[in-house]
Protein backbone atom coordinates (compact mmCIF):
# COMPACT_ATOMS: atom_id res chain seq x y z
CA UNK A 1 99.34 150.67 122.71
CA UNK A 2 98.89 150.98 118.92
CA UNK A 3 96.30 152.75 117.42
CA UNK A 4 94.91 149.62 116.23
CA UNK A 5 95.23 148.63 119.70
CA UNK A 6 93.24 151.20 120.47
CA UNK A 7 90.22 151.33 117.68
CA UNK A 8 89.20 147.72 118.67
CA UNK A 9 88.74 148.67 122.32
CA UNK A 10 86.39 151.69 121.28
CA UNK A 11 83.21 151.05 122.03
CA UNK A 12 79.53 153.10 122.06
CA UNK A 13 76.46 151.84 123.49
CA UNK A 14 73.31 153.09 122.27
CA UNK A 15 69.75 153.21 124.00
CA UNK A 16 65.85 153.31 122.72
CA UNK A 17 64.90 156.13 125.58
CA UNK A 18 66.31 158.77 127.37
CA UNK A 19 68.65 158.51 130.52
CA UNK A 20 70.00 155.10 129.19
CA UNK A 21 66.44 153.36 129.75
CA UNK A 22 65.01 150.81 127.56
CA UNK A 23 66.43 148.08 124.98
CA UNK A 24 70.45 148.84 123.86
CA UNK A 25 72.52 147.83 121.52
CA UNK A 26 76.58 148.08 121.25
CA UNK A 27 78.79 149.24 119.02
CA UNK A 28 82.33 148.96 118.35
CA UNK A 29 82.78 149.67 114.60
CA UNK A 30 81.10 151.47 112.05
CA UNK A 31 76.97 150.94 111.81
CA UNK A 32 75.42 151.96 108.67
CA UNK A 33 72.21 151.52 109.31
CA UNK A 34 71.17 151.17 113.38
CA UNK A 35 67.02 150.58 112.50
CA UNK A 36 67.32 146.78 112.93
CA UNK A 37 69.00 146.81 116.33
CA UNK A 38 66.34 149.56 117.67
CA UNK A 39 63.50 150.98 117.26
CA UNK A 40 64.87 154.56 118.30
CA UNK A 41 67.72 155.87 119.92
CA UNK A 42 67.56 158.83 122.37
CA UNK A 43 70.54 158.58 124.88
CA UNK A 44 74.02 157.02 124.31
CA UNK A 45 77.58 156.46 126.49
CA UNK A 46 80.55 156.17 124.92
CA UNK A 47 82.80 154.07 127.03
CA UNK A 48 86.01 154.59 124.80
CA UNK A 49 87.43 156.16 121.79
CA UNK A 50 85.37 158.86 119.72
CA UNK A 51 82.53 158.67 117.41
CA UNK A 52 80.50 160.54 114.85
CA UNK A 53 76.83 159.81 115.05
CA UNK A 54 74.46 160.76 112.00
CA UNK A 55 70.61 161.51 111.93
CA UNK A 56 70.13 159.55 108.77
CA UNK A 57 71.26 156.53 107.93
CA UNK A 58 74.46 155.63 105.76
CA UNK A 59 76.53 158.51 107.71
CA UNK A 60 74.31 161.21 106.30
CA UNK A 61 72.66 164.81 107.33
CA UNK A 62 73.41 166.36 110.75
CA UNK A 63 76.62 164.54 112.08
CA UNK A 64 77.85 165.06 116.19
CA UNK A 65 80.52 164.13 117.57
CA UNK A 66 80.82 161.83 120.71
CA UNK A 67 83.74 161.49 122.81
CA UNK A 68 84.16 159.39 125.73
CA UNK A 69 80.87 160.58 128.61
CA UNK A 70 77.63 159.61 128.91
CA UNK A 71 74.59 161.79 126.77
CA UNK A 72 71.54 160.78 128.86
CA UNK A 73 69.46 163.23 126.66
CA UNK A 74 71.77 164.20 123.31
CA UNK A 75 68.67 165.80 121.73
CA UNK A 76 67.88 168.55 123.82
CA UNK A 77 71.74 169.08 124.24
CA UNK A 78 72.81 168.96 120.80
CA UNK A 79 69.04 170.37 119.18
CA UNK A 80 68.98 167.11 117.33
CA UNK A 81 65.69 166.89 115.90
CA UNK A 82 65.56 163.40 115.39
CA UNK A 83 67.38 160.35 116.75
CA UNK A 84 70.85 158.51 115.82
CA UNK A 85 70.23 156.29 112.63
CA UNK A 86 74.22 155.48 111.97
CA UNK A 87 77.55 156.07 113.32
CA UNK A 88 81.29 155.52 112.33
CA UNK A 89 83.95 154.70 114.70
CA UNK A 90 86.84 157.34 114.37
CA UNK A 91 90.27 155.87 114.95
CA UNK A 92 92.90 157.28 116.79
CA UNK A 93 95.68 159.05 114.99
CA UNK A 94 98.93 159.45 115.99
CA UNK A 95 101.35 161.62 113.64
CA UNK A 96 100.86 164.88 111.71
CA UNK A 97 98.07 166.53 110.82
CA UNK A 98 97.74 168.11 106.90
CA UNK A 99 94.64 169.44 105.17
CA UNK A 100 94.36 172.06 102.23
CA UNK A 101 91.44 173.74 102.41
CA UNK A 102 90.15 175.97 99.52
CA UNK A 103 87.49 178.89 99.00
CA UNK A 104 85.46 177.03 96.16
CA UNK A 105 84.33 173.82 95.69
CA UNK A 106 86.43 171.57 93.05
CA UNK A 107 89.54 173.42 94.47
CA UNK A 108 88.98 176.50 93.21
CA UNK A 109 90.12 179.95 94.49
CA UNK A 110 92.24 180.25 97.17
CA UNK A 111 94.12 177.73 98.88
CA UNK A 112 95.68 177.09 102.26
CA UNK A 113 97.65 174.30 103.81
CA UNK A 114 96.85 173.59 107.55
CA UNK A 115 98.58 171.86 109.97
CA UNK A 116 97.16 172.43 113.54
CA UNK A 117 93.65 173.79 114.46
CA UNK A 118 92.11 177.29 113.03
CA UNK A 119 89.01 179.17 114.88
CA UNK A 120 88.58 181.57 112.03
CA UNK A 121 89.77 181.02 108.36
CA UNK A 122 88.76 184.55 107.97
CA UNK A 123 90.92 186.23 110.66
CA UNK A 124 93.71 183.68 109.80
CA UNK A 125 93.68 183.86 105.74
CA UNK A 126 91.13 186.54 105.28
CA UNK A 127 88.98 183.70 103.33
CA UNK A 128 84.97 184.11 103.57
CA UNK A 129 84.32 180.88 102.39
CA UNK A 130 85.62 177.14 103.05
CA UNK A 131 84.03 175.26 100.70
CA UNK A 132 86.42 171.79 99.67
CA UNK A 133 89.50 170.41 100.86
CA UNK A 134 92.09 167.42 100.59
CA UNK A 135 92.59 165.60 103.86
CA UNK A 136 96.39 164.24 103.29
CA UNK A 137 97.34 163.45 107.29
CA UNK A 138 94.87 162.72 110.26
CA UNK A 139 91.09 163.34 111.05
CA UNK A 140 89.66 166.49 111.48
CA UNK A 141 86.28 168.08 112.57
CA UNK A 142 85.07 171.15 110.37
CA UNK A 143 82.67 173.68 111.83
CA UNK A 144 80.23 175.89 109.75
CA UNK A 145 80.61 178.61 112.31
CA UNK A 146 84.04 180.39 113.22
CA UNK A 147 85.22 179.28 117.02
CA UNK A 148 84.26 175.90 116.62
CA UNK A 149 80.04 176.58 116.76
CA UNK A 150 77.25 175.18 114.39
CA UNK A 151 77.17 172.30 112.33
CA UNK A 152 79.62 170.01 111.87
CA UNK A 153 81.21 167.36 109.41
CA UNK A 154 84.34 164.61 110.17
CA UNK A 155 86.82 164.53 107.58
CA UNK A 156 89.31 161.57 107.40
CA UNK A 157 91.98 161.54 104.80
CA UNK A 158 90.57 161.73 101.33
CA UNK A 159 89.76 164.53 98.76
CA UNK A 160 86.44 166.75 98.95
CA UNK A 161 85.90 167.83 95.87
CA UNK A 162 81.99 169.30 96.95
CA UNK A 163 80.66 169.27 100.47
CA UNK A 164 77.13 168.57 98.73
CA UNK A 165 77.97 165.10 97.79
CA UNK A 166 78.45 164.33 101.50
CA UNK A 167 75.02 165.49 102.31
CA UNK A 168 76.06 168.97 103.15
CA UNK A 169 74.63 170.92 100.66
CA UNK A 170 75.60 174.96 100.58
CA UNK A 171 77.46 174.21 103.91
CA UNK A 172 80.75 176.76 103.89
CA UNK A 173 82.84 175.68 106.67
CA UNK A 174 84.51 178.55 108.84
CA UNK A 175 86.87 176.83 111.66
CA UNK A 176 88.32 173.41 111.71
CA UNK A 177 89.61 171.41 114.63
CA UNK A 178 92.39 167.98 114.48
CA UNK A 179 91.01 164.96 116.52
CA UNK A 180 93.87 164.41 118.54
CA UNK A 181 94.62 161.82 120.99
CA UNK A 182 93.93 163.24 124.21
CA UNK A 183 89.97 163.06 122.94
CA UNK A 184 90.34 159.66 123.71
């Protein structure tokens, strides 16, 4: 199946309360802005593919990542502290995986090229600080905490110049992770 194949079977269905009760609404692209399909959102299933979901609407503040299960109460699981107002479809990538990532924003300081996962950019490059990078090949996941932990922000191929601009002001990422496939 192509990966286009793929993306336009992915699909995430929202719900007003908890444990997949009240009104829903599905989604199987990108949504902006989810306040005129419900009223609130507390519980969600993804039936296929992977998305991000985003506390604020237009893809900004706390982002979370949803693969394919069912998240009957997301809040209390994820310490959410308000509901899903957007989410973006992420599309399966097949190929290699690059990313530079550098220890000041507007690529400044030190600079590494990945090309699979890292836990730690400070046990790996001795680097305290994570704070842009240029996304040349696939779509990654970067963590705030080493070993994968705290908050989190999806990064598909592009440049990030400042994490700031992206609603992730004095965020210093510290481990970042490739979407692969088998997330799917």
């Amino acid at each position: 199946m192509t990966s286009s194949g793929m993306n336009m079977m992915s699909k995430i269905v929202f719900y007003e309360d908890r444990n997949f009760q009240g009104r829903s609404y599905e989604c199987m692209s990108d949504c902006p802005d989810m306040s005129s399909y419900l009223s609130r959102c507390h519980s969600c299933r993804v039936e296929r593919g992977c998305f991000m979901v985003y506390d604020r609407s237009n893809y900004m503040g706390n982002q979370y990542f949803m693969k394919r299960g069912e998240y009957a109460d997301y809040m209390s699981m994820m310490g959410m502290s308000d509901w899903i107002k957007s989410c973006r479809m992420i599309p399966m990538h097949r190929g290699s995986y690059r990313m530079r990532i550098y220890e000041r924003e507007n690529y400044g300081g030190q600079m590494y090229e990945l090309m699979d996962d890292c836990d730690s950019v400070m046990d790996r490059y001795r680097m305290s600080n994570c704070m842009s990078c240029n996304v040349m090949d696939g779509h990654w996941l970067m963590y705030e905490q080493p070993h994968y932990r705290g908050r989190m922000m999806y990064m598909r191929p592009g440049e990030y110049r400042n994490f700031s601009n992206f609603g992730m002001s004095g965020m210093r990422f510290m481990s970042m992770r490739r979407i692969n496939e088998s997330w799917y």
